[in-house]
N, C-alpha and C. Protein backbone atom coordinates (compact mmCIF):
# COMPACT_ATOMS: atom_id res chain seq x y z
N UNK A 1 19.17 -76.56 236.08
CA UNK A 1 19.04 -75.98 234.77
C UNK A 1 17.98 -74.88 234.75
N UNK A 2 16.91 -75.11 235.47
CA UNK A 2 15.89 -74.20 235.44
C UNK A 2 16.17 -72.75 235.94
N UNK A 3 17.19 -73.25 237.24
CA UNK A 3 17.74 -72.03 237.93
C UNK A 3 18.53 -71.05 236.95
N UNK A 4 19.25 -71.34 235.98
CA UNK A 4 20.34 -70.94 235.31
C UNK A 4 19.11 -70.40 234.40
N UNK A 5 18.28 -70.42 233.77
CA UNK A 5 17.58 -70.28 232.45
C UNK A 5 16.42 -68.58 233.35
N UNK A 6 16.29 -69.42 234.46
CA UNK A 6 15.31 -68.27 235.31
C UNK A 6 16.29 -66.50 235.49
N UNK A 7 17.88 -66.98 236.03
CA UNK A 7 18.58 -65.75 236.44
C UNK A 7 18.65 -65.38 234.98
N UNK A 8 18.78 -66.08 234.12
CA UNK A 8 19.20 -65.42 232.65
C UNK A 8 17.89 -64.49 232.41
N UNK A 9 16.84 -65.13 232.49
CA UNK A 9 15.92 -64.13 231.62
C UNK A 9 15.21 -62.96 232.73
N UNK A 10 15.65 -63.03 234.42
CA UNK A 10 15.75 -61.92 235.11
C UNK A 10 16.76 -61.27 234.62
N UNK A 11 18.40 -61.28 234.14
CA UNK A 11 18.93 -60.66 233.96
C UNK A 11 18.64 -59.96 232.94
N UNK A 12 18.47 -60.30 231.63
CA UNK A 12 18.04 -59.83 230.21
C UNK A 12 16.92 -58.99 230.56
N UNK A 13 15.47 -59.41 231.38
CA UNK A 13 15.01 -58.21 231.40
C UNK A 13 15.23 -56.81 232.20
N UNK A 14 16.01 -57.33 233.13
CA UNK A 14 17.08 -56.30 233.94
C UNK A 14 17.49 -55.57 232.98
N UNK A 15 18.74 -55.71 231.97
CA UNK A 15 18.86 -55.26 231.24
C UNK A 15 18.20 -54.13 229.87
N UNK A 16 17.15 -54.88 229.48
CA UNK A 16 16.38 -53.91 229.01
C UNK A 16 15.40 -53.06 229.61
N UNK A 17 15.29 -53.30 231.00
CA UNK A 17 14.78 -52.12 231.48
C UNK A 17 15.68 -50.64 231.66
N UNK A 18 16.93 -51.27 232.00
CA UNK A 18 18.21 -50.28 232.35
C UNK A 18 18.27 -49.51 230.76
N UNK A 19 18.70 -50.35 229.72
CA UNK A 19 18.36 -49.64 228.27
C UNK A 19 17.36 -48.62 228.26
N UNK A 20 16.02 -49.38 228.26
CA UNK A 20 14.69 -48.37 227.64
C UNK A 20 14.98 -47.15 228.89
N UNK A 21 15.06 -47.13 230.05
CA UNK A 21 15.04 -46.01 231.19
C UNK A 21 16.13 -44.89 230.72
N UNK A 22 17.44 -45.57 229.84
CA UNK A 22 18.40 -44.56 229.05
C UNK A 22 17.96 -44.10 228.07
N UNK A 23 17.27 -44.51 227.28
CA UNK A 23 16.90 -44.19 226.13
C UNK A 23 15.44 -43.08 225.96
N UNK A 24 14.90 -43.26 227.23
CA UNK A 24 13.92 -42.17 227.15
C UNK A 24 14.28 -41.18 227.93
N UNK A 25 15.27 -41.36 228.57
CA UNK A 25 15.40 -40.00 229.79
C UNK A 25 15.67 -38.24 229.61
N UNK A 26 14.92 -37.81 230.28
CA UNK A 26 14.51 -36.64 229.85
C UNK A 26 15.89 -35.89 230.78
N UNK A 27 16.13 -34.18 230.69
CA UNK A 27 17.03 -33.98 230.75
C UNK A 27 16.59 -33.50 232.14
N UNK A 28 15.56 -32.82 232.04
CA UNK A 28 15.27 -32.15 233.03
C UNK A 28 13.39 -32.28 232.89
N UNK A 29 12.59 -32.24 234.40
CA UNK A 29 11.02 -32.71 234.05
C UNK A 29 10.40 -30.86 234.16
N UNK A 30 9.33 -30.78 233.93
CA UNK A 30 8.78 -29.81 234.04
C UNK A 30 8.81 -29.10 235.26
N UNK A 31 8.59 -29.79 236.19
CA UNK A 31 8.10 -29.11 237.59
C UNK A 31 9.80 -28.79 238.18
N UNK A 32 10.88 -28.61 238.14
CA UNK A 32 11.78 -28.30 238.41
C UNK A 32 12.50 -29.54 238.95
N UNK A 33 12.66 -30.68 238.84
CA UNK A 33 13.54 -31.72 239.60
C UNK A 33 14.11 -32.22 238.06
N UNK A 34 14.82 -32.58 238.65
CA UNK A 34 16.21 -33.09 238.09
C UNK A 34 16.78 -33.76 237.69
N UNK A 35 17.34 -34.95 237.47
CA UNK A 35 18.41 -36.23 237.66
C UNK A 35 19.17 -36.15 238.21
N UNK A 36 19.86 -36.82 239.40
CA UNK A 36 20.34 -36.37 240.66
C UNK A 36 21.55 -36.78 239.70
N UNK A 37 22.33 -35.85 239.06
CA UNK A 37 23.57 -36.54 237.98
C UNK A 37 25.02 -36.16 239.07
N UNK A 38 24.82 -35.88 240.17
CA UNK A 38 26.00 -35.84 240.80
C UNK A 38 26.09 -36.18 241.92
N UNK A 39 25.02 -37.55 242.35
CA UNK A 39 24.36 -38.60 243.49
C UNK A 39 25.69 -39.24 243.72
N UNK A 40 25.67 -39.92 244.83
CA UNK A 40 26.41 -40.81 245.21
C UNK A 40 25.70 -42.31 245.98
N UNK A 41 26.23 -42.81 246.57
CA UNK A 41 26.21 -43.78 247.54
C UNK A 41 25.08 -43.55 248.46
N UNK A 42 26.05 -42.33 249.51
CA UNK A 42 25.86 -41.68 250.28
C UNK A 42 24.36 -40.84 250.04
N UNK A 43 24.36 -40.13 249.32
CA UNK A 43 23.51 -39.35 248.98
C UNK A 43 21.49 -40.29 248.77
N UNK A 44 21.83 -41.74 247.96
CA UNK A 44 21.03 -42.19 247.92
C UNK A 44 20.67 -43.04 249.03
N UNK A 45 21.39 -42.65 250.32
CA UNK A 45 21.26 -43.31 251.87
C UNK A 45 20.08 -42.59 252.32
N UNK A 46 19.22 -43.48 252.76
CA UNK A 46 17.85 -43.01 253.75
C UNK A 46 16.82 -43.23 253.70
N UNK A 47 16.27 -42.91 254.21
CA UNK A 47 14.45 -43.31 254.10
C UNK A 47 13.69 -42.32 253.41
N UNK A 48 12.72 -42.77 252.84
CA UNK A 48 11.87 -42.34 251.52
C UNK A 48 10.88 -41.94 252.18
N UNK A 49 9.63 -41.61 251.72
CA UNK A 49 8.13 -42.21 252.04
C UNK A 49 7.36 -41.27 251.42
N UNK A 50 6.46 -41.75 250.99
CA UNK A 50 5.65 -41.70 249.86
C UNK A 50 4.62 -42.29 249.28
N UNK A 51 3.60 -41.89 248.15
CA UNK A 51 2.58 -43.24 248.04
C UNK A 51 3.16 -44.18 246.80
N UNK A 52 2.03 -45.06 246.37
CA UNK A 52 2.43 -45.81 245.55
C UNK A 52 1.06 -46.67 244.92
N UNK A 53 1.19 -47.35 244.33
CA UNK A 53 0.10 -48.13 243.22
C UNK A 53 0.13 -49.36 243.77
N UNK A 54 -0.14 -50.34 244.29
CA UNK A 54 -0.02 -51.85 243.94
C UNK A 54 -0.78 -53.05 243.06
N UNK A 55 -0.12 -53.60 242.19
CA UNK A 55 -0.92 -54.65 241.51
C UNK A 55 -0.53 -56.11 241.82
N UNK A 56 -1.45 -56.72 242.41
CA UNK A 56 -1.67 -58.28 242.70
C UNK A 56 -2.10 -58.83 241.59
N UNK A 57 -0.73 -59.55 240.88
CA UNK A 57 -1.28 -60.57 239.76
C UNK A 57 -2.01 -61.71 239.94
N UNK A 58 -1.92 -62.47 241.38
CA UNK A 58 -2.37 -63.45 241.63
C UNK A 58 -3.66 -63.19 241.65
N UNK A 59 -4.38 -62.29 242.39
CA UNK A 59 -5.56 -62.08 242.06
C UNK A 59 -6.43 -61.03 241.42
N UNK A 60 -5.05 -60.60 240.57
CA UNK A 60 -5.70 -59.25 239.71
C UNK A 60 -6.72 -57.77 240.45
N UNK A 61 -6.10 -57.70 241.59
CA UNK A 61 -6.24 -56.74 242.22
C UNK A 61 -5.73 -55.49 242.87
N UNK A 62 -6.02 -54.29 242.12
CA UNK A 62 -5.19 -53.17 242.07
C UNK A 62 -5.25 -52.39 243.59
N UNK A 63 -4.29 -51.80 244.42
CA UNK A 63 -4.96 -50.88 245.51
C UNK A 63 -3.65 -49.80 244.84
N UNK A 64 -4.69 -48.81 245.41
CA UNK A 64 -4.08 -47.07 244.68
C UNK A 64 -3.61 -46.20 245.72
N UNK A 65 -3.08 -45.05 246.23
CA UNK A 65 -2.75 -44.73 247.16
C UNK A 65 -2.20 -44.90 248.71
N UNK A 66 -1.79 -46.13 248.45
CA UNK A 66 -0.89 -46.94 249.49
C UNK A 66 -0.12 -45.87 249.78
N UNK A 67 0.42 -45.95 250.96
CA UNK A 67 1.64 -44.98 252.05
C UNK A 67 2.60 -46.46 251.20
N UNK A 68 4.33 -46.00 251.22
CA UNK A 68 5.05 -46.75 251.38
C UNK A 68 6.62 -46.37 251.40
N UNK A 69 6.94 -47.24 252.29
CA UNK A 69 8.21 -46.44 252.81
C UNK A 69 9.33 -47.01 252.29
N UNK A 70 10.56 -46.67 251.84
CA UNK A 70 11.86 -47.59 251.50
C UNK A 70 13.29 -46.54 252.03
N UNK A 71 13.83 -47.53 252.60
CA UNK A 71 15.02 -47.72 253.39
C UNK A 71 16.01 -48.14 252.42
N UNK A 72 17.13 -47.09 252.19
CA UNK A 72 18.31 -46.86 251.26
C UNK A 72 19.52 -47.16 252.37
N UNK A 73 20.27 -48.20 251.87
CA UNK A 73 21.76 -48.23 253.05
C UNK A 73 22.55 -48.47 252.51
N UNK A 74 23.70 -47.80 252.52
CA UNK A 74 25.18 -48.37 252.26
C UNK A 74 25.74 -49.25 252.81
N UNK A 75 25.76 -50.26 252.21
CA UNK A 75 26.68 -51.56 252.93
C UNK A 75 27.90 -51.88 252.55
N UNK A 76 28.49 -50.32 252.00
CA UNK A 76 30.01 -50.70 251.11
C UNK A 76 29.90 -49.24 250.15
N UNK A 77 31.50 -49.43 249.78
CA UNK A 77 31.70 -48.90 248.29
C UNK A 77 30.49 -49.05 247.36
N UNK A 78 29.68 -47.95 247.16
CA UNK A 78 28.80 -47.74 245.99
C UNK A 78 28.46 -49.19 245.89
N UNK A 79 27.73 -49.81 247.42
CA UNK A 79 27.01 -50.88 247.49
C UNK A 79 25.59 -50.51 248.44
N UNK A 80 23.97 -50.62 247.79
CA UNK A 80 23.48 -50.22 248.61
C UNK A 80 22.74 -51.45 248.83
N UNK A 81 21.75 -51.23 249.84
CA UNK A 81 20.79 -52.16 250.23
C UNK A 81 19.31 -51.62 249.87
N UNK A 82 18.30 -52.35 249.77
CA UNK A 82 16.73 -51.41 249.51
C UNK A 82 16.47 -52.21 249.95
N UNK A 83 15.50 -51.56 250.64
CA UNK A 83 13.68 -52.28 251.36
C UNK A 83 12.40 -51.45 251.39
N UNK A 84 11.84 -51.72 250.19
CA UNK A 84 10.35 -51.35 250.12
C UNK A 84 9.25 -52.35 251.11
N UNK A 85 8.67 -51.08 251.79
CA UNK A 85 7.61 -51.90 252.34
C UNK A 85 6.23 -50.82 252.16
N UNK A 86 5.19 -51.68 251.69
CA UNK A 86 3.46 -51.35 252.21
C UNK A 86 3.01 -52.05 252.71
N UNK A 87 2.91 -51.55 254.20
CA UNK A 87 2.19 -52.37 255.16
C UNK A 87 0.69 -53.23 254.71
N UNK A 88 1.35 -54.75 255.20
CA UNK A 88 0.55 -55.62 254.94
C UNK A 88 0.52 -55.98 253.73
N UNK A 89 0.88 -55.37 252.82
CA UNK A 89 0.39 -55.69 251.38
C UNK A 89 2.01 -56.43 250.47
N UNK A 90 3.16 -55.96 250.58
CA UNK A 90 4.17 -55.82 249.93
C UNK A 90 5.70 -55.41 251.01
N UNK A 91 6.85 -56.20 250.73
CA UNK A 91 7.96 -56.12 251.37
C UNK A 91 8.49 -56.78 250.43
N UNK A 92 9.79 -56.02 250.22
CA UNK A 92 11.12 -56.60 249.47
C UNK A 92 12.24 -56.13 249.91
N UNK A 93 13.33 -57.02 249.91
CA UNK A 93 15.15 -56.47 250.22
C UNK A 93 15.53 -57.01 249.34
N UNK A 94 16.28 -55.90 248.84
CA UNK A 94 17.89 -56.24 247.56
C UNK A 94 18.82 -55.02 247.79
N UNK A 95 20.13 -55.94 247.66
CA UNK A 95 21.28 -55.37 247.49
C UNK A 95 22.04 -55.06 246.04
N UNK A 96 22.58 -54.45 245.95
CA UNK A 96 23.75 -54.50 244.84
C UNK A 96 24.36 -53.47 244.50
N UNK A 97 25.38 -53.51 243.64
CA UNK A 97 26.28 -52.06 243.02
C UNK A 97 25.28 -51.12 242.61
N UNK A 98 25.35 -49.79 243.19
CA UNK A 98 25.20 -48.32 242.15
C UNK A 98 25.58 -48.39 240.42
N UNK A 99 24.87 -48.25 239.75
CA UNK A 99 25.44 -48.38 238.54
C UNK A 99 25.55 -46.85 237.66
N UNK A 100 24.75 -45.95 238.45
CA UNK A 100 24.92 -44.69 238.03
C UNK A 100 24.61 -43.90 238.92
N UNK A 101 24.59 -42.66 238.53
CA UNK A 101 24.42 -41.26 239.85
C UNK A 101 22.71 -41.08 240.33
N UNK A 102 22.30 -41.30 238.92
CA UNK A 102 21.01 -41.22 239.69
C UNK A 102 19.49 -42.51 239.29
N UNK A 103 19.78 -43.64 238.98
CA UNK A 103 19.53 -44.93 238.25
C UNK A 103 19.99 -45.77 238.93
N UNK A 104 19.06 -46.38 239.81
CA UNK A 104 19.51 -47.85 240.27
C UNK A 104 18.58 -48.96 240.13
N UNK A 105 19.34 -50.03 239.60
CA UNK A 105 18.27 -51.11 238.91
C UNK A 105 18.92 -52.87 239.66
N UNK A 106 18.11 -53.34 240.66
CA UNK A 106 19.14 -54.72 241.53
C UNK A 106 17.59 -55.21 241.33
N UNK A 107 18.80 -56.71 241.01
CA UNK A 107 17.33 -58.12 241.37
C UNK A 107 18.11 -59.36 241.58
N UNK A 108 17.11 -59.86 241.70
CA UNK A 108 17.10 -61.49 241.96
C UNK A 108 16.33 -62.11 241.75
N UNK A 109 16.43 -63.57 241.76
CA UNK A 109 15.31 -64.74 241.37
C UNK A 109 14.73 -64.39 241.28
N UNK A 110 13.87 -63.92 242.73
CA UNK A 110 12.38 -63.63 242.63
C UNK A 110 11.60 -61.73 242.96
N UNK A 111 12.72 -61.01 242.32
CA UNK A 111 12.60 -59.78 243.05
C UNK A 111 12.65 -58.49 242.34
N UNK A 112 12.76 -57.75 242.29
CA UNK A 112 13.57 -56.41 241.29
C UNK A 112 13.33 -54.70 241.98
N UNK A 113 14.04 -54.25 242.12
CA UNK A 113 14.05 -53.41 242.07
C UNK A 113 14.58 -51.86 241.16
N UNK A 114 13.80 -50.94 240.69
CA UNK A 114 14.11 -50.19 239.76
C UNK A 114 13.74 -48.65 240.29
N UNK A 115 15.07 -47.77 240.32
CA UNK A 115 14.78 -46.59 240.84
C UNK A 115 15.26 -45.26 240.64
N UNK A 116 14.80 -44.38 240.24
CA UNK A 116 15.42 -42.77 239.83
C UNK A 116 15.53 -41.94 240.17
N UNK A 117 17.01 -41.15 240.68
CA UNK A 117 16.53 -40.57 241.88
C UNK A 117 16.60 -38.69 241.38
N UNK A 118 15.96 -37.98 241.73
CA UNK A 118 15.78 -36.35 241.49
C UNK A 118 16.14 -35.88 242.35
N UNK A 119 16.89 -34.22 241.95
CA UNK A 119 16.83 -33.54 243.00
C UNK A 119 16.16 -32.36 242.51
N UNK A 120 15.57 -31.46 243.09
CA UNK A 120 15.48 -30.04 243.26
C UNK A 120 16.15 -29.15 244.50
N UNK A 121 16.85 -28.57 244.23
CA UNK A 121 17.51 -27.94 245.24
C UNK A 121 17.96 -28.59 246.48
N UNK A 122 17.75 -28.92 247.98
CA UNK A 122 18.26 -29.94 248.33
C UNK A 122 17.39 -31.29 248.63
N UNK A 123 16.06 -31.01 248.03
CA UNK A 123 14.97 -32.20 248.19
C UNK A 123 15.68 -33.51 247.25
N UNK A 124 15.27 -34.80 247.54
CA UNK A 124 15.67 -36.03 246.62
C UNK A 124 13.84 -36.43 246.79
N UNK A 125 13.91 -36.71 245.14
CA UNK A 125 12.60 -37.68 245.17
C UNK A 125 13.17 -38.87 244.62
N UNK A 126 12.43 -40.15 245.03
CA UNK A 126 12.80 -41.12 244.43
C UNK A 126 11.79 -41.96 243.61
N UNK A 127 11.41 -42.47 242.43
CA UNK A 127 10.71 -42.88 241.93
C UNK A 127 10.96 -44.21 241.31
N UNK A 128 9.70 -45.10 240.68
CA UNK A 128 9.94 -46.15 240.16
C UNK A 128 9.49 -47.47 240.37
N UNK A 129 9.96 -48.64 240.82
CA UNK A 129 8.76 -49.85 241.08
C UNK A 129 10.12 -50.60 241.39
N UNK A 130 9.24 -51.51 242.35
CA UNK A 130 9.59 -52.99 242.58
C UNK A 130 8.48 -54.02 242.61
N UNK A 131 9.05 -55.20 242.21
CA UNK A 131 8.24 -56.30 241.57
C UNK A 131 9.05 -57.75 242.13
N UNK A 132 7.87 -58.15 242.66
CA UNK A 132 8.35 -60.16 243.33
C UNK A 132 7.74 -60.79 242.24
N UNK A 133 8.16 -62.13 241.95
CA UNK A 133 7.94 -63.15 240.80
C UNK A 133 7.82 -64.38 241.56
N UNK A 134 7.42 -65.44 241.18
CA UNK A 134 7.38 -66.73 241.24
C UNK A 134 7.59 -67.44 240.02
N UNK A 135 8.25 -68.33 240.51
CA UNK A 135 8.18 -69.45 239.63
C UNK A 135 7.00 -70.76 239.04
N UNK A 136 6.15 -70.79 238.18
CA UNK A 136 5.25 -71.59 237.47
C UNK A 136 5.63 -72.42 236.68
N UNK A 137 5.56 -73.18 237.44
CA UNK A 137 6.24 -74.36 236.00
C UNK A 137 7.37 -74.73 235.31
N UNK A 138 8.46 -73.52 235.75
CA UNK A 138 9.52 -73.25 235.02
C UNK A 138 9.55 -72.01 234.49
N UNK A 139 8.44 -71.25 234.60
CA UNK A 139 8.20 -70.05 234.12
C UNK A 139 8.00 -68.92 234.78
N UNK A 140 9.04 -68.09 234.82
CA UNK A 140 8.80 -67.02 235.94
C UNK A 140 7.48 -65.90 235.45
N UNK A 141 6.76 -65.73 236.38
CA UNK A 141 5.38 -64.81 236.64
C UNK A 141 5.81 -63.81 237.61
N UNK A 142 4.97 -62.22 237.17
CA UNK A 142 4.66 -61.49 238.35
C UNK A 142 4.12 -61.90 239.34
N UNK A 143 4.00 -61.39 240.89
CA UNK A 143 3.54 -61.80 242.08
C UNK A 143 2.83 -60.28 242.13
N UNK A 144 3.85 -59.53 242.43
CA UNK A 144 2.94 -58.25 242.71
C UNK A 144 4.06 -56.97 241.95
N UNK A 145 3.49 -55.64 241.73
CA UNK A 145 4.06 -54.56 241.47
C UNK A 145 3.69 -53.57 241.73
N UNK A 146 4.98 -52.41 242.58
CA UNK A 146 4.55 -51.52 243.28
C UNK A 146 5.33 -50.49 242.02
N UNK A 147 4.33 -49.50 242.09
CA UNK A 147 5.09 -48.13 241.23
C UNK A 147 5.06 -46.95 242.44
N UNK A 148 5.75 -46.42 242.61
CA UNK A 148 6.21 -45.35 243.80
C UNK A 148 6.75 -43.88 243.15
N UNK A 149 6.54 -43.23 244.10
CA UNK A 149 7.05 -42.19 243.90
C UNK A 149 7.08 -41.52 245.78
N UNK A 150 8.41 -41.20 245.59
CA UNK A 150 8.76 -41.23 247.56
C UNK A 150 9.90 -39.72 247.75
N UNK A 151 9.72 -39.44 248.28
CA UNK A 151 10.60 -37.98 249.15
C UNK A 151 11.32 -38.86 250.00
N UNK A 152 12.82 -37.89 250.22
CA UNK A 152 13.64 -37.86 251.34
C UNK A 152 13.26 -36.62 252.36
């Protein structure tokens, strides 16, 4: 039962993250990049790297300028794979459907990933966060959260 009550309220906030990220999106940012609005699969295949933020809820400890790298794969039809890693500090893998050209949002139990991808001319940036959870009691908690911003 707990399991069923946990994917529900990962999904729901899945969900309203995918909402609020539509609802504010800008058309175009200042500095010339884009919304990659004619991305594919393919296109969001590869390796990133870039810095990033990390926050440790467990012990409420922030580190700032982390290197961190993530690995984009197609494992199918507008099916990708992600793996964020900062050495030593943070690693996650998730799979799932593309849900748009340039917006990809996959989780699980204990996991999430959320990501936007830009272009300027033929550069891709990719931006956004992933976040691990645990379970307390019955109550799912943050573990840690990375906010990124990464080049192809």
């Amino acid at each position: 039962m707990v399991n069923n009550e946990r994917l529900s309220l990962i999904i729901f906030v899945g969900i309203l993250v995918v909402l609020f990220t539509f609802a504010c999106k800008k058309d175009e940012q200042d500095d010339g990049w884009s919304y990659c609005t004619d991305c594919n699969a393919e296109n969001w295949a590869g390796t990133y790297t870039g810095t990033c933020s990390v926050y440790d809820a467990i012990n409420n400890l922030n580190y700032s300028d982390q290197q961190v790298t993530i690995v984009v794969a197609q494992t199918g039809n507008d099916v990708l794979s992600v793996q964020v890693t900062v050495p030593v500090i943070f690693t996650i893998s998730v799979s799932g459907p593309v849900q748009s050209s340039y917006s990809l949002s996959l989780s699980s139990n204990e996991k999430s990933f959320l990501g936007t991808l830009y272009k300027k001319e033929t550069q891709l940036k990719l931006t956004g966060s992933a976040k691990t959870f645990y379970d307390k009691a019955g109550k799912i908690e943050l573990l840690k959260s990375v906010n990124f911003e990464t080049f192809k």
